[in-house]
PDB file of N, CA and C in Angstrom:
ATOM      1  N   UNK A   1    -218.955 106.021 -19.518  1.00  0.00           N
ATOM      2  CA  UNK A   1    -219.448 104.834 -18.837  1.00  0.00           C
ATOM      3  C   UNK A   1    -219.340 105.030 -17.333  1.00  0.00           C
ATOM      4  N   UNK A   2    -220.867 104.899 -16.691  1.00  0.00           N
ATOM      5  CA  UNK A   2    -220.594 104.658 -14.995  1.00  0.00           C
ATOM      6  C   UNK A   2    -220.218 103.444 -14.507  1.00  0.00           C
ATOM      7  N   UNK A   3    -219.265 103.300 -13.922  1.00  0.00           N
ATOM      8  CA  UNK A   3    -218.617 101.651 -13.045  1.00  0.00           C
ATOM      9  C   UNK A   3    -219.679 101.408 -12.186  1.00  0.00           C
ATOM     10  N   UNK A   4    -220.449 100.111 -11.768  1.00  0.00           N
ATOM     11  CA  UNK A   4    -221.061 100.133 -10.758  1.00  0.00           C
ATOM     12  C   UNK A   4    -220.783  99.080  -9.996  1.00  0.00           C
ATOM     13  N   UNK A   5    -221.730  99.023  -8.894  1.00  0.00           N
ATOM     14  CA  UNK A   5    -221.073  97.436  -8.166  1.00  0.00           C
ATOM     15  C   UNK A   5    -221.291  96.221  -8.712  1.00  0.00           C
ATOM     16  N   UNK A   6    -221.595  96.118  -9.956  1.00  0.00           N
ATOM     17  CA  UNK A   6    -221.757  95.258 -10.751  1.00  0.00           C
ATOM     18  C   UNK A   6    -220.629  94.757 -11.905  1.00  0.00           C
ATOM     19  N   UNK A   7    -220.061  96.022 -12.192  1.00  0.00           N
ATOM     20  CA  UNK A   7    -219.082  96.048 -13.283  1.00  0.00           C
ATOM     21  C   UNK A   7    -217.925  94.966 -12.890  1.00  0.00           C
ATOM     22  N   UNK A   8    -217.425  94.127 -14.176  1.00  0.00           N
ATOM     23  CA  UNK A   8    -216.715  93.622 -13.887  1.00  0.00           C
ATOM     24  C   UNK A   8    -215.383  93.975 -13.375  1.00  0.00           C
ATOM     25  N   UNK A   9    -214.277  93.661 -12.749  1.00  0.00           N
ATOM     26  CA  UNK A   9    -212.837  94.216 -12.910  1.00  0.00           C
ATOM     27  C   UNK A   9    -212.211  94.255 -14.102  1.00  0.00           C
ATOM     28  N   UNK A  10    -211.938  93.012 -15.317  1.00  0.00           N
ATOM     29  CA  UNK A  10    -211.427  93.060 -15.952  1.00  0.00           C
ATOM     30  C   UNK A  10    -212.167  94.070 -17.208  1.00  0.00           C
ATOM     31  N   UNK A  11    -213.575  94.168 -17.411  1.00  0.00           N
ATOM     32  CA  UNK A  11    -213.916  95.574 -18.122  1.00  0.00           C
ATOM     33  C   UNK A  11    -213.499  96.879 -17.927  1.00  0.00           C
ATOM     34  N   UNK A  12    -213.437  96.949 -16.440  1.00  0.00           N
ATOM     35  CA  UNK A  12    -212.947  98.381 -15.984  1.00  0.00           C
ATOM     36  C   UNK A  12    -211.371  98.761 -16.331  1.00  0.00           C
ATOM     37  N   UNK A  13    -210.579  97.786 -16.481  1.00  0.00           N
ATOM     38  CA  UNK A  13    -209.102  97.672 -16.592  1.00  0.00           C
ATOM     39  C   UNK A  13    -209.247  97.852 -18.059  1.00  0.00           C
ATOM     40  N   UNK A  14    -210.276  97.131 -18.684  1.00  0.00           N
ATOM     41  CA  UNK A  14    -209.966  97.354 -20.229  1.00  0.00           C
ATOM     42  C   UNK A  14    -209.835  98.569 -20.970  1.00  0.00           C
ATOM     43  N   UNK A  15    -211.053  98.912 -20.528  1.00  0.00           N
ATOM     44  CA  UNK A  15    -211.527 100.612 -21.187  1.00  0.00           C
ATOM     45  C   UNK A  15    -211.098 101.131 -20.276  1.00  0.00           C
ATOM     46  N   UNK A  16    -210.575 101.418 -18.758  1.00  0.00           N
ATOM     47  CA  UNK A  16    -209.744 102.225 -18.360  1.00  0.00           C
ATOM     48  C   UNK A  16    -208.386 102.373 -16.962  1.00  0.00           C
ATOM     49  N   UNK A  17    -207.525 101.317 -17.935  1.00  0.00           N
ATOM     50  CA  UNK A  17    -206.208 101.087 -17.370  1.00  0.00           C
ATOM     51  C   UNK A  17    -205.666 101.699 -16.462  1.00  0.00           C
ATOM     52  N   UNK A  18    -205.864 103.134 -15.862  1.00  0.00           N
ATOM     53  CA  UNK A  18    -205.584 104.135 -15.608  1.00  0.00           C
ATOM     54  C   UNK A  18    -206.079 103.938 -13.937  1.00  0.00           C
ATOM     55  N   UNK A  19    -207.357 102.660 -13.984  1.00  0.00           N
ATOM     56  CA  UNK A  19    -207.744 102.866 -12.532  1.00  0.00           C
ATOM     57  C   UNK A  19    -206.644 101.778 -11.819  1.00  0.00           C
ATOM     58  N   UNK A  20    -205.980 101.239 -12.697  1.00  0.00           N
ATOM     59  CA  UNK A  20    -205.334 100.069 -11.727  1.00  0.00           C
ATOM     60  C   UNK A  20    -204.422  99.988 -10.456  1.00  0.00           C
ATOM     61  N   UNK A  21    -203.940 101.612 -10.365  1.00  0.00           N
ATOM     62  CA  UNK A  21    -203.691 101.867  -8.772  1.00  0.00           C
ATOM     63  C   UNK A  21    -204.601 101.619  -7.886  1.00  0.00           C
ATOM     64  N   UNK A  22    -206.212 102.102  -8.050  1.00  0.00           N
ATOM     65  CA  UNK A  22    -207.037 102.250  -7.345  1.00  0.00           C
ATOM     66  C   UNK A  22    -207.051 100.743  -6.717  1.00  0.00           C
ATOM     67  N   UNK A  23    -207.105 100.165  -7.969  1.00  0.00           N
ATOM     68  CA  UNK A  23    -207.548  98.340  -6.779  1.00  0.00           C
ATOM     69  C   UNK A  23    -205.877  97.751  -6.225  1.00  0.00           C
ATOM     70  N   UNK A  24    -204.853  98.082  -6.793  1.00  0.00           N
ATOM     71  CA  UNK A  24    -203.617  97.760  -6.292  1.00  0.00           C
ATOM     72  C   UNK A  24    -203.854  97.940  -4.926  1.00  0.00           C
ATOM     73  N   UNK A  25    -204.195  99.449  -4.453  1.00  0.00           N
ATOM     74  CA  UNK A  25    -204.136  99.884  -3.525  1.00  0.00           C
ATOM     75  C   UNK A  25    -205.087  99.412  -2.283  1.00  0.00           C
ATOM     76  N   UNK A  26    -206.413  98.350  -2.938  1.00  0.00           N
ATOM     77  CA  UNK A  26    -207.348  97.474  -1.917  1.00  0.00           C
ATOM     78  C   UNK A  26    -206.328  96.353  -1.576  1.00  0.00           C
ATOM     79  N   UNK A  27    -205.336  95.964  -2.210  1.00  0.00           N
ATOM     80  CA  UNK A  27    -205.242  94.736  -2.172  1.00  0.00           C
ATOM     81  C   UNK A  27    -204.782  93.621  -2.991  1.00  0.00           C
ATOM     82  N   UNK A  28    -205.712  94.196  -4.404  1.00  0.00           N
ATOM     83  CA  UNK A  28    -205.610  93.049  -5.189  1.00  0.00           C
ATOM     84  C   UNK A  28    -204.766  93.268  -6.143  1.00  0.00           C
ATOM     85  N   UNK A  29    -203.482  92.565  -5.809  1.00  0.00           N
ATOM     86  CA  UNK A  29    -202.515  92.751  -6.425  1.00  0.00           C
ATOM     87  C   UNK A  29    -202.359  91.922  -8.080  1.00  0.00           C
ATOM     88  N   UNK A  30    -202.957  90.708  -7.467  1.00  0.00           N
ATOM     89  CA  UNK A  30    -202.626  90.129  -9.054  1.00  0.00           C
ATOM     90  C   UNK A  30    -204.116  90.334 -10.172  1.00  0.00           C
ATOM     91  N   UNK A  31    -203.891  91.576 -10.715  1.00  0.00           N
ATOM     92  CA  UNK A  31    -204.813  92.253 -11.618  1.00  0.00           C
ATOM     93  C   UNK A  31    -205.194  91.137 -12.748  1.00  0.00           C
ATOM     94  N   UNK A  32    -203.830  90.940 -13.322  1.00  0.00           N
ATOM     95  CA  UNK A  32    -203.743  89.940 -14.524  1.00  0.00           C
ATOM     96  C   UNK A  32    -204.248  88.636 -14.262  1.00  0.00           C
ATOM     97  N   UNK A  33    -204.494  88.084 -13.143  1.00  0.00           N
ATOM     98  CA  UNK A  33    -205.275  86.751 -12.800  1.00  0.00           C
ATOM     99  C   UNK A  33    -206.828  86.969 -13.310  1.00  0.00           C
ATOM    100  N   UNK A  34    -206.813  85.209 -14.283  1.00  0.00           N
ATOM    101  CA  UNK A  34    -208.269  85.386 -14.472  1.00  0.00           C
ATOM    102  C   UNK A  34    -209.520  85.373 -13.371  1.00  0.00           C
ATOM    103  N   UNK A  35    -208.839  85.000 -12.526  1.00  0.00           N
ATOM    104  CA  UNK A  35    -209.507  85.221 -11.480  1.00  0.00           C
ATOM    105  C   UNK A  35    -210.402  86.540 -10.976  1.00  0.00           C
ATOM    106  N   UNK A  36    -209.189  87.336 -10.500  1.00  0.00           N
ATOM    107  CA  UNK A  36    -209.480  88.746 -10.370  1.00  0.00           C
ATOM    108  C   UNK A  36    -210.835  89.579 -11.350  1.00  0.00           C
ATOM    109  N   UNK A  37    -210.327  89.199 -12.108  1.00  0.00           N
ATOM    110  CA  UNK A  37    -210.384  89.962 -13.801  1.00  0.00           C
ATOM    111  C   UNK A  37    -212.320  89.746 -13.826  1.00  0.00           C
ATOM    112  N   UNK A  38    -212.605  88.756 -13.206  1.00  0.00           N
ATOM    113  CA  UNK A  38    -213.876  88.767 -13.498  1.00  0.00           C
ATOM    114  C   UNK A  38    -214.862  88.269 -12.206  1.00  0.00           C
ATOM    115  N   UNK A  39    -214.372  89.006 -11.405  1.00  0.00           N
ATOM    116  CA  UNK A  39    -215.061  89.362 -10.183  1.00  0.00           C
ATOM    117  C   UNK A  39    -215.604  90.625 -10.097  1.00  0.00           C
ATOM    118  N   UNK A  40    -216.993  90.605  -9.646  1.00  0.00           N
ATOM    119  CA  UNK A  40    -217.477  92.373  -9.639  1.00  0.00           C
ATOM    120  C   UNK A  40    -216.679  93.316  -8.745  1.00  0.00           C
ATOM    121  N   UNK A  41    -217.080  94.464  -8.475  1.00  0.00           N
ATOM    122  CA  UNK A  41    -216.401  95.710  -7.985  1.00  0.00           C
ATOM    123  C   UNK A  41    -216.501  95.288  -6.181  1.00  0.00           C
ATOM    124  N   UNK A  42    -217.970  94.560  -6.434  1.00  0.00           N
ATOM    125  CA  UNK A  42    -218.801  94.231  -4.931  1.00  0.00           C
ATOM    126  C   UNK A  42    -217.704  92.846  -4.503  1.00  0.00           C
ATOM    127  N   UNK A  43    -217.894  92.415  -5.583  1.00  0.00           N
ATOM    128  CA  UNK A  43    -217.028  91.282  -5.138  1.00  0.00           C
ATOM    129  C   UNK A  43    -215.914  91.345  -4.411  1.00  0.00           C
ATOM    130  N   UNK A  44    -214.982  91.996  -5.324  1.00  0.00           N
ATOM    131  CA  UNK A  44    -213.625  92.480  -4.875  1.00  0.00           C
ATOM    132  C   UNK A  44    -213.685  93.505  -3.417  1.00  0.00           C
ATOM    133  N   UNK A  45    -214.383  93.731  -3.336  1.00  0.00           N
ATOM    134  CA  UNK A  45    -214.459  95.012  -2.403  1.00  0.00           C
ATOM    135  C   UNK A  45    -214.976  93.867  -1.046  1.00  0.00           C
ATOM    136  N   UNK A  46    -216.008  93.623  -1.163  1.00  0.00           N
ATOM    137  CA  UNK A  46    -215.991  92.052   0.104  1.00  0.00           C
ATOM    138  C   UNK A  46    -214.898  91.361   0.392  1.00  0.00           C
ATOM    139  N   UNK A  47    -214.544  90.683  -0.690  1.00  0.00           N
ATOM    140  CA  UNK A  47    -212.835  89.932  -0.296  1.00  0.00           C
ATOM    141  C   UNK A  47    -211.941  91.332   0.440  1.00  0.00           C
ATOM    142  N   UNK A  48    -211.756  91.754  -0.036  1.00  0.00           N
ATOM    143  CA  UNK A  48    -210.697  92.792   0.804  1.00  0.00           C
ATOM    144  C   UNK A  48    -211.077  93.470   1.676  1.00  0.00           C
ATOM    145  N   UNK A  49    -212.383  94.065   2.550  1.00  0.00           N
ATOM    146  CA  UNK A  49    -213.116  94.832   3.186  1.00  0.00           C
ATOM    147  C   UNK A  49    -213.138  96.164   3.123  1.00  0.00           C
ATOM    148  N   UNK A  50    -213.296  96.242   2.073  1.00  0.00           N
ATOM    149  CA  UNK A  50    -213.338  97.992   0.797  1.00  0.00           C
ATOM    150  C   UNK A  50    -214.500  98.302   1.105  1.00  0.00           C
ATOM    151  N   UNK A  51    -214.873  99.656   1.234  1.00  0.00           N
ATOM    152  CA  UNK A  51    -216.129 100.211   1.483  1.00  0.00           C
ATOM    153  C   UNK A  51    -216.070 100.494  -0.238  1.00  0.00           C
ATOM    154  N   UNK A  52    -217.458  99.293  -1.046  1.00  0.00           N
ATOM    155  CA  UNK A  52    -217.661  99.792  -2.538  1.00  0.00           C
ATOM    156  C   UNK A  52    -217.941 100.905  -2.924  1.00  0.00           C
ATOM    157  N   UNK A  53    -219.086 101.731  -2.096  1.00  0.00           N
ATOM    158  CA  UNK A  53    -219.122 102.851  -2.468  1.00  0.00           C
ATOM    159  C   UNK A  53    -217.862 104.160  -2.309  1.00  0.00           C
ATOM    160  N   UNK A  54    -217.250 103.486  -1.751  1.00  0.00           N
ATOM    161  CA  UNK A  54    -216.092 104.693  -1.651  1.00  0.00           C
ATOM    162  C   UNK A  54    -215.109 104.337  -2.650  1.00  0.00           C
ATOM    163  N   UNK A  55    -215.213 102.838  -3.348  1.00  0.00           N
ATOM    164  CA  UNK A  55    -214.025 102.617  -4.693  1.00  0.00           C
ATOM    165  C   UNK A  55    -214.635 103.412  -5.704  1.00  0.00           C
ATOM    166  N   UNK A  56    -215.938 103.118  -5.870  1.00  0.00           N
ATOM    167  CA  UNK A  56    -216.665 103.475  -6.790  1.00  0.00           C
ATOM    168  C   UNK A  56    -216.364 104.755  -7.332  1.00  0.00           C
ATOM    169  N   UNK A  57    -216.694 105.970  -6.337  1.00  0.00           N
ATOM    170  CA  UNK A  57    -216.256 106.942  -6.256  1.00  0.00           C
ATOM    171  C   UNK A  57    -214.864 107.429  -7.400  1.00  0.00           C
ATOM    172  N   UNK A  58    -213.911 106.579  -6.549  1.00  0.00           N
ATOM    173  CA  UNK A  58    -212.747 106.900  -6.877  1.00  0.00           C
ATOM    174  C   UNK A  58    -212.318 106.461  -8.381  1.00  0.00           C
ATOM    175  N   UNK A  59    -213.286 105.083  -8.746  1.00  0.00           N
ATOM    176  CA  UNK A  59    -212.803 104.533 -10.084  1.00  0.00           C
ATOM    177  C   UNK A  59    -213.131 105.566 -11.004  1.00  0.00           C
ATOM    178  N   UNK A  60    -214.723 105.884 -10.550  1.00  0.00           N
ATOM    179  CA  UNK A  60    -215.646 106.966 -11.274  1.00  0.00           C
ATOM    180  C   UNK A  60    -214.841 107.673 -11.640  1.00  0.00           C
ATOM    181  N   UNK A  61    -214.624 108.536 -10.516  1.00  0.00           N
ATOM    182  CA  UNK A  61    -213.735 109.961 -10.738  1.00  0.00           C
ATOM    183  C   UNK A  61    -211.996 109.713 -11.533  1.00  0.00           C
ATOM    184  N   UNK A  62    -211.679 108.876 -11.324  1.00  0.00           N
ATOM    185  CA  UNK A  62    -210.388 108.765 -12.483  1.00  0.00           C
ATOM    186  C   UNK A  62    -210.565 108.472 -13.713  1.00  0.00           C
ATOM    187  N   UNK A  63    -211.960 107.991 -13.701  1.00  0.00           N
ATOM    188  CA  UNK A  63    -212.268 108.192 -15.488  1.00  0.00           C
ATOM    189  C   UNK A  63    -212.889 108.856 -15.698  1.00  0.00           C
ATOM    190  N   UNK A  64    -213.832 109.896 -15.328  1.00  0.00           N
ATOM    191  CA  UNK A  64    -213.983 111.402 -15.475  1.00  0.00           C
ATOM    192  C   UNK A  64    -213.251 112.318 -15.787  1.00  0.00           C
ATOM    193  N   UNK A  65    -211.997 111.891 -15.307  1.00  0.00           N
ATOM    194  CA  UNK A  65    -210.938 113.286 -15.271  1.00  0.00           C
ATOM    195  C   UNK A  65    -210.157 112.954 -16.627  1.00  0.00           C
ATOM    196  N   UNK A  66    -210.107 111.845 -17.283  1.00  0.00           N
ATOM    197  CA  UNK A  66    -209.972 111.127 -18.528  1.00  0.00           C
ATOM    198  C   UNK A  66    -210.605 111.710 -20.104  1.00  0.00           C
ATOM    199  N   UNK A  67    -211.529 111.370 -19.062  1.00  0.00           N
ATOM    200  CA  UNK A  67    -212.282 112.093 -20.348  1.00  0.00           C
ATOM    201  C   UNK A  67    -212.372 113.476 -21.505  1.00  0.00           C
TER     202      UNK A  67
END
């Protein structure tokens, strides 16, 4: 699966738990909020001033290396 700036947060956490440093590390600390959980990648990345394409990247590539 490719993450895009569309993907939700809480899908990406589902099928792959593994990225949850990646957004710790924007910011968004409370993962487990329903809040969080279902905000896009774009979303999240606006609230915190994340360049998306550079999370993207990174979510990508930690579930690549998963695989």
């Amino acid at each position: 699966m490719t993450i895009t700036k569309d993907t939700m947060i809480g899908d990406i956490l589902t099928i792959a738990p593994q990225t949850a440093p990646l957004f710790l590390s924007i910011g968004m600390h409370c993962l487990g909020c329903p809040a969080s959980r279902s905000e896009t990648v774009e979303q999240a990345c606006a609230v915190h001033g994340v360049d998306v394409e550079a999370l993207l990247a990174k979510v990508n590539e930690a579930i690549a290396a998963e695989e």
